[in-house]
Protein backbone atom coordinates (compact mmCIF):
# COMPACT_ATOMS: atom_id res chain seq x y z
CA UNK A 1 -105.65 -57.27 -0.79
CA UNK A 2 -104.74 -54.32 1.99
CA UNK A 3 -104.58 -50.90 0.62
CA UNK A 4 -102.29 -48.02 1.83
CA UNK A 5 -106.32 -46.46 3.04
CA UNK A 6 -106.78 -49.84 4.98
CA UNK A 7 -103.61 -50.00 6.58
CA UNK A 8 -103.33 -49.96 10.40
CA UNK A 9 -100.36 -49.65 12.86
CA UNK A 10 -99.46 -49.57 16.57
CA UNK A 11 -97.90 -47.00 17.80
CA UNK A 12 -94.25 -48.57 17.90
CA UNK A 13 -94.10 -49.07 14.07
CA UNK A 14 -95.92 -45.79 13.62
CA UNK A 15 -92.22 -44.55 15.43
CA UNK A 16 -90.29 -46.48 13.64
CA UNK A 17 -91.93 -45.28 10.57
CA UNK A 18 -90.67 -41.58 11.05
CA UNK A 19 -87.68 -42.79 13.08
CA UNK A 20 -88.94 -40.88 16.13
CA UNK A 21 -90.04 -42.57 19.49
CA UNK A 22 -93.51 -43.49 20.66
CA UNK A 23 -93.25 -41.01 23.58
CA UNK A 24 -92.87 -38.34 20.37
CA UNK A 25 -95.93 -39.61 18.80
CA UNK A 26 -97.99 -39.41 22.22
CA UNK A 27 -96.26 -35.79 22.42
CA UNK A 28 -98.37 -34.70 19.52
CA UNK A 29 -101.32 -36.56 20.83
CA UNK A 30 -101.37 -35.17 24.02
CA UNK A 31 -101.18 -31.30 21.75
CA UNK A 32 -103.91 -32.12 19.73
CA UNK A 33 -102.33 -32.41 16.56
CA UNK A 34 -102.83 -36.45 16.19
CA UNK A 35 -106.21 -38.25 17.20
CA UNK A 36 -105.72 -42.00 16.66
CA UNK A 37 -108.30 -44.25 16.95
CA UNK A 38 -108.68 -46.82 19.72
CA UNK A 39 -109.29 -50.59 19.31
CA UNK A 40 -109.17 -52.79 22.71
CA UNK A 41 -107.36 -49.74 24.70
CA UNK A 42 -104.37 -50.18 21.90
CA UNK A 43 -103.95 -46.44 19.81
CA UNK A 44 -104.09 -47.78 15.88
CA UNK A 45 -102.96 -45.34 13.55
CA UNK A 46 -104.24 -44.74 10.32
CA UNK A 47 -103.40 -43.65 6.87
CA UNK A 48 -105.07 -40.37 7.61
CA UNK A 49 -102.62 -40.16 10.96
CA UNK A 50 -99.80 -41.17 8.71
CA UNK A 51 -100.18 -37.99 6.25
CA UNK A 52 -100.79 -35.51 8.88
CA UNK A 53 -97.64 -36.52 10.70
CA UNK A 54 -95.52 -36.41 7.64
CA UNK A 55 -97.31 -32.69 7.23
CA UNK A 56 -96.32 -31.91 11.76
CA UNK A 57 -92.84 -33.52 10.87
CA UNK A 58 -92.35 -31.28 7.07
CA UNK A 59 -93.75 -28.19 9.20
CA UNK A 60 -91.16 -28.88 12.35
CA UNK A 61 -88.32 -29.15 9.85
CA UNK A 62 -89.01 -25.99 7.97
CA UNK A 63 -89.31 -24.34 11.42
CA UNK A 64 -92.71 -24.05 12.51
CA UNK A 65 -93.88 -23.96 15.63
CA UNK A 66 -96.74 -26.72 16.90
CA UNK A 67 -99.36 -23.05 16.97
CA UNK A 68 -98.79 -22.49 13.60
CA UNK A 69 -99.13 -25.86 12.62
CA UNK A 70 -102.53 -26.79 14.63
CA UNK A 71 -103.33 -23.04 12.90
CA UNK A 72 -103.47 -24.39 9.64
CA UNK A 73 -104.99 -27.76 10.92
CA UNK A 74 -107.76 -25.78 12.48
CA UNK A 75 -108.93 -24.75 8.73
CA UNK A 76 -108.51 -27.85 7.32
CA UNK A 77 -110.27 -29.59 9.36
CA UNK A 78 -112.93 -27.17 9.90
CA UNK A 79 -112.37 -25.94 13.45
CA UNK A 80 -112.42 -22.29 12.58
CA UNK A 81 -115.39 -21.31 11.04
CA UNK A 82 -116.01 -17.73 11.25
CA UNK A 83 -115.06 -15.77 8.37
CA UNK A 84 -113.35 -13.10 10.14
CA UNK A 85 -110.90 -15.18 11.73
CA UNK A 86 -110.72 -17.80 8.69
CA UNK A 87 -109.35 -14.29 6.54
CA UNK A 88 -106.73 -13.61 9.44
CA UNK A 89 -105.50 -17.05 9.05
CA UNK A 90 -105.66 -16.45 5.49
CA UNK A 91 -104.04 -13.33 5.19
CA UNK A 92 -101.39 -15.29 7.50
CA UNK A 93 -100.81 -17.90 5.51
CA UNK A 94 -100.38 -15.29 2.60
CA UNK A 95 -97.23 -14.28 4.45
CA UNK A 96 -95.85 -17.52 5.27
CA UNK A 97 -96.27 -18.55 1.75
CA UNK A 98 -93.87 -15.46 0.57
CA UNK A 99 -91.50 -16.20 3.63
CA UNK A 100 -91.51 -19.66 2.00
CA UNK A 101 -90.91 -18.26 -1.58
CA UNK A 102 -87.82 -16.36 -0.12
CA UNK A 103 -86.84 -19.63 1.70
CA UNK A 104 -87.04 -21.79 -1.67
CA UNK A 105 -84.69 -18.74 -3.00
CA UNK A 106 -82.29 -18.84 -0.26
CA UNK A 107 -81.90 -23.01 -0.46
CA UNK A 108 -81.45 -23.02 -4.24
CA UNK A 109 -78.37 -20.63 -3.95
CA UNK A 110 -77.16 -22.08 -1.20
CA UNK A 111 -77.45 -25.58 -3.34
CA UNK A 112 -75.65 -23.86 -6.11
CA UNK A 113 -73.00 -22.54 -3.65
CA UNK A 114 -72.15 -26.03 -1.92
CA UNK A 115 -72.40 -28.13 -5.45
CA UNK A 116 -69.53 -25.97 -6.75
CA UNK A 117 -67.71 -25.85 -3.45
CA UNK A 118 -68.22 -29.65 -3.92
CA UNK A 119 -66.48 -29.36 -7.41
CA UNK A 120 -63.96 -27.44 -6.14
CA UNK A 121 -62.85 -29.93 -3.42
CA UNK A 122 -63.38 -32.88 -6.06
CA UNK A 123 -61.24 -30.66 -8.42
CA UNK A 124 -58.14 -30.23 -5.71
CA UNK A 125 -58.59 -33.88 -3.68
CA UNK A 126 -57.67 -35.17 -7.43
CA UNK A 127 -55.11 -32.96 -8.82
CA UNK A 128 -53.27 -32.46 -5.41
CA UNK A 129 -54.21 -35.30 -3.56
CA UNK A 130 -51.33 -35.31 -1.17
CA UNK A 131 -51.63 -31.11 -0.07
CA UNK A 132 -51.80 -30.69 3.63
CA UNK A 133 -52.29 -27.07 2.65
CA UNK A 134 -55.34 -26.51 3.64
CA UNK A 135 -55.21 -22.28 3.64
CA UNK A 136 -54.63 -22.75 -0.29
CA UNK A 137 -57.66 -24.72 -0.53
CA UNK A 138 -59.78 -22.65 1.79
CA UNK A 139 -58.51 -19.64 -0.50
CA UNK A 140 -59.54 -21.33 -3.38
CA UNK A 141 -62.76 -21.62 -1.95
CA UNK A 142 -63.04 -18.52 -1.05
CA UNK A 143 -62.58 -16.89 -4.48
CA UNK A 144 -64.85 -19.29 -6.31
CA UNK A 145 -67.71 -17.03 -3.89
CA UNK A 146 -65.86 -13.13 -3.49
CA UNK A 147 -64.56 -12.18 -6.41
CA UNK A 148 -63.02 -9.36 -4.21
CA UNK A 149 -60.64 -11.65 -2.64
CA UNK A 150 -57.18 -11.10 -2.93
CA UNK A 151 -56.41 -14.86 -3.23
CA UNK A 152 -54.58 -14.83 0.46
CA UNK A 153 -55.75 -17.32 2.29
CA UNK A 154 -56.54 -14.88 5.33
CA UNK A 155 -59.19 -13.56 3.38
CA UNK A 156 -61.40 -16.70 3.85
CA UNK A 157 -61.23 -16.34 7.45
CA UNK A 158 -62.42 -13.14 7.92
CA UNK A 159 -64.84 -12.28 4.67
CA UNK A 160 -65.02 -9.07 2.34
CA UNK A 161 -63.33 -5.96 3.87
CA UNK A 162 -66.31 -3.88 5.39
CA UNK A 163 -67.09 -0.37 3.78
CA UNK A 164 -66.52 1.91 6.82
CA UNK A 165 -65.34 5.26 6.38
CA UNK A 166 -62.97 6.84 9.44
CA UNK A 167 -64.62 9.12 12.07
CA UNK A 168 -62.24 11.89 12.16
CA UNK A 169 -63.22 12.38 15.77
CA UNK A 170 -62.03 9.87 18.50
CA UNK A 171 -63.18 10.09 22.06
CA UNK A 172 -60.30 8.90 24.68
């Protein structure tokens, strides 16, 4: 019996794996950030290459660039030893991990935001499923997020009414 720790793959299925091309995965190679083994000339990938691509791939999604990434790869595996620089990192990482905190904050209103926009459109597609009036709709919309709306549809377009305050001098 194979386990997931014995498991081997070329680098085509390794792709096809994280639905990304072989000339990606020799991309990160050639960076540094993957090391496969060799067997017969052939790279073999292992479950150890599998988790630190899903960990390049999570960090590439959420925006990170491949220095920060092969930063935090350097501590774990044990590249950077000197205590100075492993506090820098960690006083970096600090940061990243409140940036990320604010993040999290920012995607679960957002996810609040489009699940009742979601409701919204559910609400109208099934009541009035035969409106071509989309500006209603988009008013609705609207409302459901700025309770300062007026309810006309323009208001969607072109967001809450800045605060400014008229200078009462005007250059020609």
């Amino acid at each position: 019996m194979t386990t997931t720790a014995d498991q081997k793959w070329g680098i085509k299925v390794f792709a096809d794996m994280f639905g990304v091309t072989p000339r990606t995965i020799r991309f990160y190679e050639d960076k540094g950030l993957l090391t496969p083994k060799r067997e017969s000339g052939v790279r073999v990938f292992s479950s150890r290459d599998r988790l630190r691509f899903e960990k390049i791939m999570r960090g590439k999604r959420m925006g990170f660039s491949l220095e920060d990434i092969r930063s935090v790869f350097d501590i774990t595996d044990g590249v950077v030893t000197d205590r100075t620089e492993v506090l820098r990192r960690k006083k970096n990482f600090e940061a990243v991990v409140a940036g990320l905190a604010e993040r999290r904050n920012d995607l679960d209103i957002m996810h609040s935001d489009m699940t009742e926009l979601i409701q919204i459109a559910d609400e109208a597609l099934i009541n009035e499923p035969e409106t071509d009036n989309v500006a209603d709709l988009a008013a609705r919309y609207q409302a459901a997020f700025d309770p300062t709306t007026t309810g006309n549809p323009i208001d969607f377009m072109s967001g809450p009414m800045p605060d400014v305050t008229p200078n009462s001098q005007t250059s020609t």
